[in-house]
Protein backbone atom coordinates (compact mmCIF):
# COMPACT_ATOMS: atom_id res chain seq x y z
CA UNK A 1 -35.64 -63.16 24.12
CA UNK A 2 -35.89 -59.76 25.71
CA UNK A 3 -38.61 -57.28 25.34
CA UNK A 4 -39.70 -53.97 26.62
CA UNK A 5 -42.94 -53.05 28.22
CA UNK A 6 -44.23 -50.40 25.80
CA UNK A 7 -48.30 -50.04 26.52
CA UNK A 8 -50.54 -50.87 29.48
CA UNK A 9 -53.90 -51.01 30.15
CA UNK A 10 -54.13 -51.81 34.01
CA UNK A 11 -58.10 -51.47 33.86
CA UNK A 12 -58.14 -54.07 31.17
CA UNK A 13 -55.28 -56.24 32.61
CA UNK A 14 -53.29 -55.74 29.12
CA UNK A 15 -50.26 -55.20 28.28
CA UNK A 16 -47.89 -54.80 25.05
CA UNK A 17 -44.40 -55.83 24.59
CA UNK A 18 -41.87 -55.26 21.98
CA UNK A 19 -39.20 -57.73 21.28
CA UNK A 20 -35.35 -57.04 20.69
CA UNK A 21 -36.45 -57.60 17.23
CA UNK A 22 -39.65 -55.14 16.78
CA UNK A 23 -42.35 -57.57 16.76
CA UNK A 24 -45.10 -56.55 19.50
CA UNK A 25 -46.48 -59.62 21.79
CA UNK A 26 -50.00 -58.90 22.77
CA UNK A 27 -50.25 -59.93 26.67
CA UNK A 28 -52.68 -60.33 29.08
CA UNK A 29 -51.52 -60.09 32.75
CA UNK A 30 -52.83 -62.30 35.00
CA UNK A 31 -51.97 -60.90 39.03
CA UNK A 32 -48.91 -59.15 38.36
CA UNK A 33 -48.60 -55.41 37.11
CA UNK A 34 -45.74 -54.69 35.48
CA UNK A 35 -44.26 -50.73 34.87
CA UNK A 36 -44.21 -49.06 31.37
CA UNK A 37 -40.83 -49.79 30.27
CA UNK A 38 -39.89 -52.82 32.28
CA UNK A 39 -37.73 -55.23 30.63
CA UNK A 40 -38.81 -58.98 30.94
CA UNK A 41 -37.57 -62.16 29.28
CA UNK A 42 -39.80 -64.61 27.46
CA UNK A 43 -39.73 -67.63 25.09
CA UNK A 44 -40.82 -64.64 22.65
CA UNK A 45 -38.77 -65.89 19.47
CA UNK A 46 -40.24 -69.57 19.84
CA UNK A 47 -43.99 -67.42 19.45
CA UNK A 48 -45.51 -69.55 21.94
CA UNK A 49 -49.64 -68.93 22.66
CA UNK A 50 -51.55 -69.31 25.87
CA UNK A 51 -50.59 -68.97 29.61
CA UNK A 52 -46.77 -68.64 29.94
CA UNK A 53 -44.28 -67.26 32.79
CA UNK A 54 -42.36 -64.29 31.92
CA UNK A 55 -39.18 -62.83 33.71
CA UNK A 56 -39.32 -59.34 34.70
CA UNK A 57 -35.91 -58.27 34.19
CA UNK A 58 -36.19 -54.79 36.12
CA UNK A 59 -38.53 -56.52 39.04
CA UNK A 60 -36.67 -59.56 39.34
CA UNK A 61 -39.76 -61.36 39.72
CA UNK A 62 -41.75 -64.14 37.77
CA UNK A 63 -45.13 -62.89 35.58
CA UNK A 64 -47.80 -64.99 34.58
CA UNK A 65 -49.39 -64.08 31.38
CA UNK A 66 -51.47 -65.34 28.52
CA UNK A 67 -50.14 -64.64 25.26
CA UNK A 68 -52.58 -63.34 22.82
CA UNK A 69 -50.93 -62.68 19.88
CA UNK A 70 -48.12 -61.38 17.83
CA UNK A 71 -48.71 -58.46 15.75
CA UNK A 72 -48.25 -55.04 13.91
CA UNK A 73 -47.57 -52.13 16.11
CA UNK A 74 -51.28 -50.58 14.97
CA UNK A 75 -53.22 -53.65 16.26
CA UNK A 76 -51.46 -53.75 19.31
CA UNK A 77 -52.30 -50.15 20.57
CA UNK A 78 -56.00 -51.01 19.30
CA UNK A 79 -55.76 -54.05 21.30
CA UNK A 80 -54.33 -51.97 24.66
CA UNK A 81 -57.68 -49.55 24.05
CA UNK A 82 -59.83 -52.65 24.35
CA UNK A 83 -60.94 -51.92 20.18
C-alpha cells in the first residue's frame, strides 16, 4: 500500500506516514532520512508492527523502519513532537 511522508522529526529519528486510505503509520527511521512528502510503499494494509523494510517510491531506495503504531492524525503529530 502506498503512503505519503507527511511529518518528520529528524532529531528524534521519527517519522509519520499517511496511507492511500487516511490512516497515519507512526515510524521510526532507523539510518535512512526520508523527505517530507516522499512516497514509499509498505505492507501498510496488513498493519504489521516492529522492524520492517519500506520502499521509497520517490528515492528508489529501500528504508528500514520500526513500526510503532497506527493511529489518529492528533496522536501522530504528538508522537512527531516527542509528547
Amino acid at each position: 500500500m502506498k503512503a505519503t511522508i507527511i511529518g518528520l522529526n529528524l532529531n528524534k529519528g521519527r517519522a509519520i506516514a499517511m496511507t492511500s486510505d487516511g490512516e497515519h503509520v507512526l515510524l521510526e527511521l532507523s539510518t535512512d532520512e526520508p523527505e517530507l512528502h516522499d512516497e514509499v510503499n509498505g505492507d501498510f494494509d496488513e498493519h504489521p508492527f516492529g522492524d520492517e523494510i519500506i520502499y521509497n517510491i520517490t528515492s528508489g531506495t529501500d528504508m528500514d523502519v520500526y513500526i510503532q503504531d497506527y493511529c489518529s492524525e492528533t496522536i501522530a503529530y504528538e508522537y512527531i513532537k516527542g509528547l
